[in-house]
N, C-alpha and C. Protein backbone atom coordinates (compact mmCIF):
# COMPACT_ATOMS: atom_id res chain seq x y z
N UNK A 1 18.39 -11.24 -11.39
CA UNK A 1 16.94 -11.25 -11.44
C UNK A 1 16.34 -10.61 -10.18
N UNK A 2 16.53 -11.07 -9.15
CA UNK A 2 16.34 -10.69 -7.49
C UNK A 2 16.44 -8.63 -7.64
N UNK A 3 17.81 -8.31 -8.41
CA UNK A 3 18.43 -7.09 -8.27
C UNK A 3 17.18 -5.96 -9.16
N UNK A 4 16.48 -6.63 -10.16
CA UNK A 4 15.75 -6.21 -10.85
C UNK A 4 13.98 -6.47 -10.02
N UNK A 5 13.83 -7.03 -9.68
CA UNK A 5 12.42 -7.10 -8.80
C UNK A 5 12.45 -6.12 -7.82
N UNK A 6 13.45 -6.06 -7.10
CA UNK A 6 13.88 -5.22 -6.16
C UNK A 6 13.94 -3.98 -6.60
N UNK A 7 14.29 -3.78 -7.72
CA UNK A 7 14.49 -1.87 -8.22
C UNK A 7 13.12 -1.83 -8.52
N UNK A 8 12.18 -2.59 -9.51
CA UNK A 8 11.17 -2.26 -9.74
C UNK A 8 10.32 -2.16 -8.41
N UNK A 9 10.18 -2.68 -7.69
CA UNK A 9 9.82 -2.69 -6.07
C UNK A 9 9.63 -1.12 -6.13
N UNK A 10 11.16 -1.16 -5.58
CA UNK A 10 11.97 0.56 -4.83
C UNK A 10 11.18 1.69 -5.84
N UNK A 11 11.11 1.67 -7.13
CA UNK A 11 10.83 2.24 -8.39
C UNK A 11 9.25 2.90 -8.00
N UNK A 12 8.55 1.62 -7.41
CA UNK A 12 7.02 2.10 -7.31
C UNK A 12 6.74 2.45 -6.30
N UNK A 13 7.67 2.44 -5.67
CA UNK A 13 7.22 2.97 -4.10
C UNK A 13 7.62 4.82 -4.45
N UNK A 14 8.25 4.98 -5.24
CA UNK A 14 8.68 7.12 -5.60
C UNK A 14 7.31 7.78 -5.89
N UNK A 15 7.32 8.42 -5.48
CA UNK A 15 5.73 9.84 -5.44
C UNK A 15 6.25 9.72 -7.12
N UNK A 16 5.16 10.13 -7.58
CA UNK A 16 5.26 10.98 -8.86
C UNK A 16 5.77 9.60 -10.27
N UNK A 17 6.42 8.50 -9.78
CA UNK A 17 6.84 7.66 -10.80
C UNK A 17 5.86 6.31 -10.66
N UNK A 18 5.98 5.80 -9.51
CA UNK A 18 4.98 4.68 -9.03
C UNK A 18 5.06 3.56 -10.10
N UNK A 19 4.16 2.91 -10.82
CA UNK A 19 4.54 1.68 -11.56
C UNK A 19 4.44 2.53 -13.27
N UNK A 20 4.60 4.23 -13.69
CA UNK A 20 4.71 4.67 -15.05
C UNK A 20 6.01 4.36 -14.50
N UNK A 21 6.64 4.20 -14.08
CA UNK A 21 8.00 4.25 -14.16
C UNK A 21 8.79 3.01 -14.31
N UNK A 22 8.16 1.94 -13.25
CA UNK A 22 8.81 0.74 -13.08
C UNK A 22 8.75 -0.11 -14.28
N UNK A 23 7.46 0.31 -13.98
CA UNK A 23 7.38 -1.03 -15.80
C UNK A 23 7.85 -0.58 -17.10
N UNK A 24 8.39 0.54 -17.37
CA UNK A 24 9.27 0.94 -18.30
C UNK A 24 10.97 0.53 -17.92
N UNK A 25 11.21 1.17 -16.68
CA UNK A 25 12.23 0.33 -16.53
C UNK A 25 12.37 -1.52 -16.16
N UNK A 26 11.34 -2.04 -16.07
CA UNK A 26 11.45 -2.96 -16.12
C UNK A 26 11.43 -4.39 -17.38
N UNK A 27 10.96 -3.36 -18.57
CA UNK A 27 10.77 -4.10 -19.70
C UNK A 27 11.92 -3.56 -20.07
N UNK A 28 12.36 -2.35 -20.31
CA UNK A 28 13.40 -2.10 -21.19
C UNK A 28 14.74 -2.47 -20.26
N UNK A 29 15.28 -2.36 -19.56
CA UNK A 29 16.57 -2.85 -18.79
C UNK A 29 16.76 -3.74 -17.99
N UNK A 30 15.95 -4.74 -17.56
CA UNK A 30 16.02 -5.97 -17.12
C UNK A 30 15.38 -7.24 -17.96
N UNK A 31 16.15 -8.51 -17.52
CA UNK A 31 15.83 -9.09 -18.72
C UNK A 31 14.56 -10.45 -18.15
N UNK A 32 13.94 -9.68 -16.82
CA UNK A 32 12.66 -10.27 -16.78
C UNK A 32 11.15 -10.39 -17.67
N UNK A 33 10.88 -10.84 -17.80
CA UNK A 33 9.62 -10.86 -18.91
C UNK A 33 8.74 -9.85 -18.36
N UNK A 34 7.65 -9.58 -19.30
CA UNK A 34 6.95 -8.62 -19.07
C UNK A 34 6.06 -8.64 -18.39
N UNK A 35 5.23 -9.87 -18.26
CA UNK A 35 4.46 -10.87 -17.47
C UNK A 35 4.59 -10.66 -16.12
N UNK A 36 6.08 -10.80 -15.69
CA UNK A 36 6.42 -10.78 -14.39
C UNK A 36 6.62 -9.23 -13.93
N UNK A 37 7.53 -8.35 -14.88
CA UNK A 37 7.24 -6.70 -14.69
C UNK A 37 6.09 -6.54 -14.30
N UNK A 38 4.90 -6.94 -14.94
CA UNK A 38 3.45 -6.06 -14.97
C UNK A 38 2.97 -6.46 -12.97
N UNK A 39 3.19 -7.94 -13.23
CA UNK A 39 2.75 -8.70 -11.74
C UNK A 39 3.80 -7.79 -10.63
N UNK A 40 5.08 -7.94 -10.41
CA UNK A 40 5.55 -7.20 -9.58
C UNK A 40 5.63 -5.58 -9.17
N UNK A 41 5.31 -4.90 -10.35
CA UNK A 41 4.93 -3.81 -10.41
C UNK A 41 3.76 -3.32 -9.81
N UNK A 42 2.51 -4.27 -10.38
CA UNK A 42 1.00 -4.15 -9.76
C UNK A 42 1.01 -4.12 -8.66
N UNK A 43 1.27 -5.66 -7.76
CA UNK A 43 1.68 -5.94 -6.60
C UNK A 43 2.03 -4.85 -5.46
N UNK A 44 4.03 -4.35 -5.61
CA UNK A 44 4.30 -3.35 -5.26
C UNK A 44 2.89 -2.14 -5.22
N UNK A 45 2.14 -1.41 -6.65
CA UNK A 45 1.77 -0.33 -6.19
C UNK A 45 0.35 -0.39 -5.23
N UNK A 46 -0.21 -1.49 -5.52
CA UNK A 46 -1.38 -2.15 -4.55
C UNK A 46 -0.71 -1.75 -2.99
N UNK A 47 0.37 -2.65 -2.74
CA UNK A 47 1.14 -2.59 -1.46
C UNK A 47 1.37 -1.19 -0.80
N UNK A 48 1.86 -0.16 -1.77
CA UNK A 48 2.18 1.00 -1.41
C UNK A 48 0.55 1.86 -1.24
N UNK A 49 -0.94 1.43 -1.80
CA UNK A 49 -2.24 2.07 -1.54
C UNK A 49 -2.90 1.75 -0.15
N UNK A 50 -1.78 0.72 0.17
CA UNK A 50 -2.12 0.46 1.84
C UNK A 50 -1.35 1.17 2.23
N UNK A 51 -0.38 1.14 2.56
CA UNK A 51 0.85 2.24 3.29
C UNK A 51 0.24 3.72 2.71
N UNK A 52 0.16 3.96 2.07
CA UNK A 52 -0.05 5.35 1.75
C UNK A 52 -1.46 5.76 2.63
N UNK A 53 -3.03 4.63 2.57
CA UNK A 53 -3.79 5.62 3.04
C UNK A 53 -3.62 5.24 4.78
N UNK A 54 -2.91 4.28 5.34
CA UNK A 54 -2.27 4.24 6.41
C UNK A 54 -1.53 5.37 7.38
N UNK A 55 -0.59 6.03 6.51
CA UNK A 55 -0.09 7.12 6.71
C UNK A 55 -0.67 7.98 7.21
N UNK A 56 -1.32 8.55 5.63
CA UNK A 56 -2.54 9.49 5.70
C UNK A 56 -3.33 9.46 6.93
N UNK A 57 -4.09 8.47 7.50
CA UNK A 57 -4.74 8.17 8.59
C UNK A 57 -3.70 8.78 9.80
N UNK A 58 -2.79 7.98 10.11
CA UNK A 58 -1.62 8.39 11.10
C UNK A 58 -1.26 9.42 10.82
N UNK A 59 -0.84 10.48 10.08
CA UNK A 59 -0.49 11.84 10.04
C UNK A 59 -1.78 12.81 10.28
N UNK A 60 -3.14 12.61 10.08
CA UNK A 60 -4.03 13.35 9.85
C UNK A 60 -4.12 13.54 11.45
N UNK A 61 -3.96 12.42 11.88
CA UNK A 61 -4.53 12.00 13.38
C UNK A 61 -3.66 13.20 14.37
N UNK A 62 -2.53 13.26 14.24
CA UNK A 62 -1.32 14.49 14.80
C UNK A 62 -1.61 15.42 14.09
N UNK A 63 -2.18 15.86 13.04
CA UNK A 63 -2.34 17.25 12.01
C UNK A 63 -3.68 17.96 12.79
N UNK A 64 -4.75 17.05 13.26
CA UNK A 64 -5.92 17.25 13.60
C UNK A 64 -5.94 17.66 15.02
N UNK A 65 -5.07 17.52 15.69
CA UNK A 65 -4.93 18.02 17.57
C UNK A 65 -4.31 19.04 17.50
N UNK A 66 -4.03 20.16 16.57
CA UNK A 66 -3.68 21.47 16.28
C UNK A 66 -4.54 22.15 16.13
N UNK A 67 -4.81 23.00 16.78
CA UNK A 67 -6.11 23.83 16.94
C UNK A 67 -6.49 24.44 15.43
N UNK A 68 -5.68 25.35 14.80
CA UNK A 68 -5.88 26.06 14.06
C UNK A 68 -6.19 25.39 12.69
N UNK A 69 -5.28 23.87 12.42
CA UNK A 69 -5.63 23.21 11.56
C UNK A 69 -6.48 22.35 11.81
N UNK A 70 -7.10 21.92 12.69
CA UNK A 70 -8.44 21.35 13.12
C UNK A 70 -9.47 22.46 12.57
N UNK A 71 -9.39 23.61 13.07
CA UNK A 71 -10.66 24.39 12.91
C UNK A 71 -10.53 24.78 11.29
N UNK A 72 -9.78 24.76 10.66
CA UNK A 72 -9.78 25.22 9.16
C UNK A 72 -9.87 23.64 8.41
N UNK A 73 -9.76 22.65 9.19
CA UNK A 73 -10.23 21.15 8.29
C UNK A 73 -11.21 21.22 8.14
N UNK A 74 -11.95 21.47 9.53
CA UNK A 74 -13.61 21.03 9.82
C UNK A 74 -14.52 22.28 8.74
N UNK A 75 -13.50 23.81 8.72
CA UNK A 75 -14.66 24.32 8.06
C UNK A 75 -14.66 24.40 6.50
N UNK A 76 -13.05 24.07 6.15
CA UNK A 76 -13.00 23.77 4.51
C UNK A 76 -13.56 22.16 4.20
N UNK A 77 -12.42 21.21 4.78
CA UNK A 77 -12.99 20.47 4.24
C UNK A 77 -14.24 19.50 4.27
N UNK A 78 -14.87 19.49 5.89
CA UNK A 78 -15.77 19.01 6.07
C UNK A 78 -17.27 19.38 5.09
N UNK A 79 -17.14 20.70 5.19
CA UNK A 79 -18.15 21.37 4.35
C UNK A 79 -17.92 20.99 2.87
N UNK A 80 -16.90 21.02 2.40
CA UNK A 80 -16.76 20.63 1.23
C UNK A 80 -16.93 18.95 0.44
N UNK A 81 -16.87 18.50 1.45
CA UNK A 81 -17.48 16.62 1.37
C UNK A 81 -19.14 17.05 1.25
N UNK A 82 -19.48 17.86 2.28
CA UNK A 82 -20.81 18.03 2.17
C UNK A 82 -21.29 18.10 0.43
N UNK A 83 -20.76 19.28 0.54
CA UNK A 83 -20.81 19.89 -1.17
C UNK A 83 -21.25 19.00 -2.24
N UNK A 84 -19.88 18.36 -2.02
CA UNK A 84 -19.20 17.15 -3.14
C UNK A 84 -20.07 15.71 -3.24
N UNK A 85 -20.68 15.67 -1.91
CA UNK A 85 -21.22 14.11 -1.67
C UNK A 85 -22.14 13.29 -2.98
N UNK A 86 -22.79 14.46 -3.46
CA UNK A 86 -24.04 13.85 -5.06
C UNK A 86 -22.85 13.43 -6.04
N UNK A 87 -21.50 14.34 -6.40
CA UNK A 87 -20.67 14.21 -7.29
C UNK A 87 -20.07 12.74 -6.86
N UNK A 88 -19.85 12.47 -5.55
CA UNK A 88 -19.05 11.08 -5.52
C UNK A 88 -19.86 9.71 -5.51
N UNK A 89 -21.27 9.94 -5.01
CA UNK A 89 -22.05 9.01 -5.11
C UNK A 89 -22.54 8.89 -6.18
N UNK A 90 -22.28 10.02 -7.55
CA UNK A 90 -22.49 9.60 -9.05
C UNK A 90 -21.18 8.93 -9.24
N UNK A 91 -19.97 8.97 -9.33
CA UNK A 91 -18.95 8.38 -10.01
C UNK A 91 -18.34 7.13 -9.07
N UNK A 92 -18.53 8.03 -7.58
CA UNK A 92 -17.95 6.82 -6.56
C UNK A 92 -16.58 6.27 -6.62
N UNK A 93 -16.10 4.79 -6.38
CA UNK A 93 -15.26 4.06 -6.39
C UNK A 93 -14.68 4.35 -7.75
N UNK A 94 -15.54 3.94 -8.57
CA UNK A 94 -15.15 3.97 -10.50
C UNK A 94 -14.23 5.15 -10.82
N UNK A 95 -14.78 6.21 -10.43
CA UNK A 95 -14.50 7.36 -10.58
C UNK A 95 -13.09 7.68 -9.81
N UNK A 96 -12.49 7.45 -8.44
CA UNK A 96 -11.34 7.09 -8.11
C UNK A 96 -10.16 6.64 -8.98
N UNK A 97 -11.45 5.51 -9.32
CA UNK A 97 -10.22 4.33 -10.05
C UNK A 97 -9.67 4.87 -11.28
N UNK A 98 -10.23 5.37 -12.03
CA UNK A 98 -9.85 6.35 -13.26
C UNK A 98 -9.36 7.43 -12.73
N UNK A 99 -8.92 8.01 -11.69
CA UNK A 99 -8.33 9.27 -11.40
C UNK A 99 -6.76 7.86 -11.00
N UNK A 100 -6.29 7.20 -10.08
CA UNK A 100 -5.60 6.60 -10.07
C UNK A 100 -5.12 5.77 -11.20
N UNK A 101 -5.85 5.65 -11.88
CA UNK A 101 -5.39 4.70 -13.31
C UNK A 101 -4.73 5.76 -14.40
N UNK A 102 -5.02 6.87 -14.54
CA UNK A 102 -4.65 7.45 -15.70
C UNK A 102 -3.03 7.99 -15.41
N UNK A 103 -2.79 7.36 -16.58
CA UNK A 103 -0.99 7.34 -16.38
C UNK A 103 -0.49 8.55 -16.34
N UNK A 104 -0.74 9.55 -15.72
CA UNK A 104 0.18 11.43 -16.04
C UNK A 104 0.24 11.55 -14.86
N UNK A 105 1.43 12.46 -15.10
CA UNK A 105 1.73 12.58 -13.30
C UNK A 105 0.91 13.01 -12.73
N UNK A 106 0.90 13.07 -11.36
CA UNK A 106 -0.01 13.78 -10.53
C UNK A 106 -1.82 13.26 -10.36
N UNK A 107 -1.36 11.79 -10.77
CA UNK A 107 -2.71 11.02 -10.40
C UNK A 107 -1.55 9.82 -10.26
N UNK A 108 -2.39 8.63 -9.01
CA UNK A 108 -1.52 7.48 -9.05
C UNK A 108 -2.39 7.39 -7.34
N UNK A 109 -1.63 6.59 -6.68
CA UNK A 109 -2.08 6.57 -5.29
C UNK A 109 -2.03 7.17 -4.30
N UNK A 110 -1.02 7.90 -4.40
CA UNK A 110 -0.28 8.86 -3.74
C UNK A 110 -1.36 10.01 -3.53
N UNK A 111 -1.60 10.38 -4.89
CA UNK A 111 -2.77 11.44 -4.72
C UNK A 111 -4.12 10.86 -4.86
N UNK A 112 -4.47 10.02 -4.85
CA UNK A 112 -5.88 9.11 -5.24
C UNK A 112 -6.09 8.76 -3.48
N UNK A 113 -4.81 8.41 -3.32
CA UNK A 113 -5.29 8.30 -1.33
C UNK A 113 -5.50 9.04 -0.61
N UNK A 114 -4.80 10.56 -0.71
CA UNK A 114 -5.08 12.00 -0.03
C UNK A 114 -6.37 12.45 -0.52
N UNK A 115 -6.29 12.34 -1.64
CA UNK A 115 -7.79 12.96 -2.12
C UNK A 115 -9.13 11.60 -1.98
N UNK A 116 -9.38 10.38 -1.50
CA UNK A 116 -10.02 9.82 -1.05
C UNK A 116 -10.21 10.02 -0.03
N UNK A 117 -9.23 10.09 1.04
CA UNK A 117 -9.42 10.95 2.55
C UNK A 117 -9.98 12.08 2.77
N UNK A 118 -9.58 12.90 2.35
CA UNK A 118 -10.06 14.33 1.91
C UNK A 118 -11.86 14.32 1.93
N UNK A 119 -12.13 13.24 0.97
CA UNK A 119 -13.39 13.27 -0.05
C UNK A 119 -14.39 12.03 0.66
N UNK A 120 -14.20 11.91 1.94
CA UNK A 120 -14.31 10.83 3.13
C UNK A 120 -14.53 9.70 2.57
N UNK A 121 -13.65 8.77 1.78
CA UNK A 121 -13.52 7.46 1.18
C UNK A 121 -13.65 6.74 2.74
N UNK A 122 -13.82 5.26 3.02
CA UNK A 122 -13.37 4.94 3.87
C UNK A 122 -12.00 3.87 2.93
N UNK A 123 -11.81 3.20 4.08
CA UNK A 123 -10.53 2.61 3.36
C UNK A 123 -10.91 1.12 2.72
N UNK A 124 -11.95 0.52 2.69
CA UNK A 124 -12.84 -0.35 1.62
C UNK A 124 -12.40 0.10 0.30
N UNK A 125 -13.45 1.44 0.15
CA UNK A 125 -13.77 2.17 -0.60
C UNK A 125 -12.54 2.45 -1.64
N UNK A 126 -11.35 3.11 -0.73
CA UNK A 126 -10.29 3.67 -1.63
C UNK A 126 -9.36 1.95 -2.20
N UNK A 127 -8.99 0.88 -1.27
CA UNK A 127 -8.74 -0.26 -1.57
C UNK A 127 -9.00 -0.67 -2.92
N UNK A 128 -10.52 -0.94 -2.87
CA UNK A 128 -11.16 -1.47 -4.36
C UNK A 128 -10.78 -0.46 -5.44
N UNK A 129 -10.71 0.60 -5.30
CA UNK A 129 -10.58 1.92 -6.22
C UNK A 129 -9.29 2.30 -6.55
N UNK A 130 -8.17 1.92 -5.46
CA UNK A 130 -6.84 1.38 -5.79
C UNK A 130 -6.23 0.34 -6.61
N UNK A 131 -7.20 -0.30 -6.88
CA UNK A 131 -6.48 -2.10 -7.33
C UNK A 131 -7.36 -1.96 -8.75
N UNK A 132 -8.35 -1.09 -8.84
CA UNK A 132 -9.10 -1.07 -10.15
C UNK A 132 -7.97 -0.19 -10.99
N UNK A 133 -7.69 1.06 -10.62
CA UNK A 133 -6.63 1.77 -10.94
C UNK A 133 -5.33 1.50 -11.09
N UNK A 134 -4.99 0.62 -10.20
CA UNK A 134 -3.29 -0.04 -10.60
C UNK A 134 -3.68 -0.80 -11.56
N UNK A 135 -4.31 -1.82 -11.88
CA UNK A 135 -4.52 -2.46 -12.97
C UNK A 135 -4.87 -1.55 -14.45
N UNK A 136 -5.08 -0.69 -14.45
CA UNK A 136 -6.02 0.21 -15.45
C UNK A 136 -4.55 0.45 -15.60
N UNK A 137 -4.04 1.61 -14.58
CA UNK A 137 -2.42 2.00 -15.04
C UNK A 137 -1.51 1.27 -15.77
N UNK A 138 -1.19 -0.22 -14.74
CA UNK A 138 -0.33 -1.50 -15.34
C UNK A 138 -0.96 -1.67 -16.28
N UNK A 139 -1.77 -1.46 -17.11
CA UNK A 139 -2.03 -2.25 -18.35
C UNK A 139 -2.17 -1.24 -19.82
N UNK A 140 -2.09 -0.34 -19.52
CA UNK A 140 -1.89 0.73 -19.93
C UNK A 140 -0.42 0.74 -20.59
N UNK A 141 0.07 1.18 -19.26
CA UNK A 141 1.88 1.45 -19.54
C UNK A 141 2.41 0.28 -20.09
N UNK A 142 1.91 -0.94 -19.86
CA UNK A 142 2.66 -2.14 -20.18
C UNK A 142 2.23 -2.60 -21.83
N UNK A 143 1.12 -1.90 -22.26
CA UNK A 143 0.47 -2.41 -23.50
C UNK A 143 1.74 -1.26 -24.63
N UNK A 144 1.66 0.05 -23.83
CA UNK A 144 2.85 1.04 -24.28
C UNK A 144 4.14 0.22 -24.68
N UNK A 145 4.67 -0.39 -23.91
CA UNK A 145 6.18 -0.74 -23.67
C UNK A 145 6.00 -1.43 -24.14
N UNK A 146 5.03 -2.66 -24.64
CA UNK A 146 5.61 -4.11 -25.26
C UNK A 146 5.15 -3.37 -26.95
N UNK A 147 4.23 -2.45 -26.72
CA UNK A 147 4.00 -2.22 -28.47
C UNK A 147 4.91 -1.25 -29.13
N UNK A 148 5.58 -0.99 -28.43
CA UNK A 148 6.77 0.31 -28.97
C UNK A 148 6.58 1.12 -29.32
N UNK A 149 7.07 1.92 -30.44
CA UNK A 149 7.36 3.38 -30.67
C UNK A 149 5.37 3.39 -30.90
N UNK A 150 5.03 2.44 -31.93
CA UNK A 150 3.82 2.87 -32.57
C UNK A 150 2.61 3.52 -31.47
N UNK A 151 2.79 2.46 -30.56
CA UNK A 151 1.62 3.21 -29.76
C UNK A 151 2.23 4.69 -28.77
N UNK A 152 3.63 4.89 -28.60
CA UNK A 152 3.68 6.10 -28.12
C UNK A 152 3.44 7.53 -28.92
N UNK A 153 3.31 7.01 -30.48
CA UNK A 153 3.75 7.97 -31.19
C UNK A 153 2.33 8.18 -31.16
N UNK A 154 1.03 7.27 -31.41
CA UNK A 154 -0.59 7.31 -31.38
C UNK A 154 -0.99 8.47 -30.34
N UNK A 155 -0.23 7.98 -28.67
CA UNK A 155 -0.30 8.51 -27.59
C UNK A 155 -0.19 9.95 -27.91
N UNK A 156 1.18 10.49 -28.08
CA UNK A 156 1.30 11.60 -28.66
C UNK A 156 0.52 12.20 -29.32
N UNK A 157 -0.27 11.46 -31.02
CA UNK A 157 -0.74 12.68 -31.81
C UNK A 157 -2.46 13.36 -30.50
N UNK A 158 -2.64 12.05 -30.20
CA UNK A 158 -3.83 12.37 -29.22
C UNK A 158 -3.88 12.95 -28.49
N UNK A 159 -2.64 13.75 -27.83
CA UNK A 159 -2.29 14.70 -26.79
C UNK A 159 -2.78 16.05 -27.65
């Protein structure tokens, strides 16, 4: 049991797999309930939206005392928050949370935290918009896996 919390853990902490991954492997090859998949899974990717915009913060901080990438932050992306600011104060947090919630690769926290930084979230901001989104995701993937083929095959024709 321990060996299986633990992979699903390790599982959501991978770029690109995060909890689409865990909670599939965690319903189908361990013989923990689903209940507890969805909770340890959530958990884990919540855990990893702190570490991740943590990082982000700490790497930006050494990325930013480089001259050349200092002066090309301030004039792409600063200006471009400018730009953007009416678009985020229409969708905001919500709007995050559905970019982190929607189960396809290349949305999840990983990129929901770079691109909140980016898009000057503070870390309130991306938090709440993290945990709205892991839940949206976890419940998603997990409604997938306990309903079987039928709802992947639904998933599919809708693609």
């Amino acid at each position: 049991m321990i060996q299986h919390i633990l992979l699903i853990f390790l599982i959501t902490f991978v770029p690109t797999l995060e909890l689409r991954a865990s909670i599939p492997y965690g319903i189908l090859k361990s013989e923990l309930s689903w209940e507890l998949v969805f909770l340890v899974a959530s958990i884990s990717n919540i855990l990893l939206a702190v570490f991740v915009w943590f990082f982000i913060k700490y790497l930006m901080r050494y990325f930013l005392k480089i001259k050349i990438i200092s002066q090309y932050y301030n004039k792409l992306v600063v200006q471009t928050q400018e730009k953007i600011k009416p678009y985020i104060h229409k969708y905001g947090v919500l709007g995050l949370a559905v970019f982190i919630g929607i189960p396809l690769p290349g949305s999840g926290v990983y990129t929901g935290g770079f691109g909140a930084y980016l898009l000057g979230y503070d870390f309130k901001e991306y938090f709440i918009a993290s945990v709205l989104g892991v839940l949206i995701a976890a419940i998603i993937v997990t409604l997938v896996m306990i309903s079987g083929g039928a709802a992947v095959n639904l998933f599919i024709k809708i693609i």
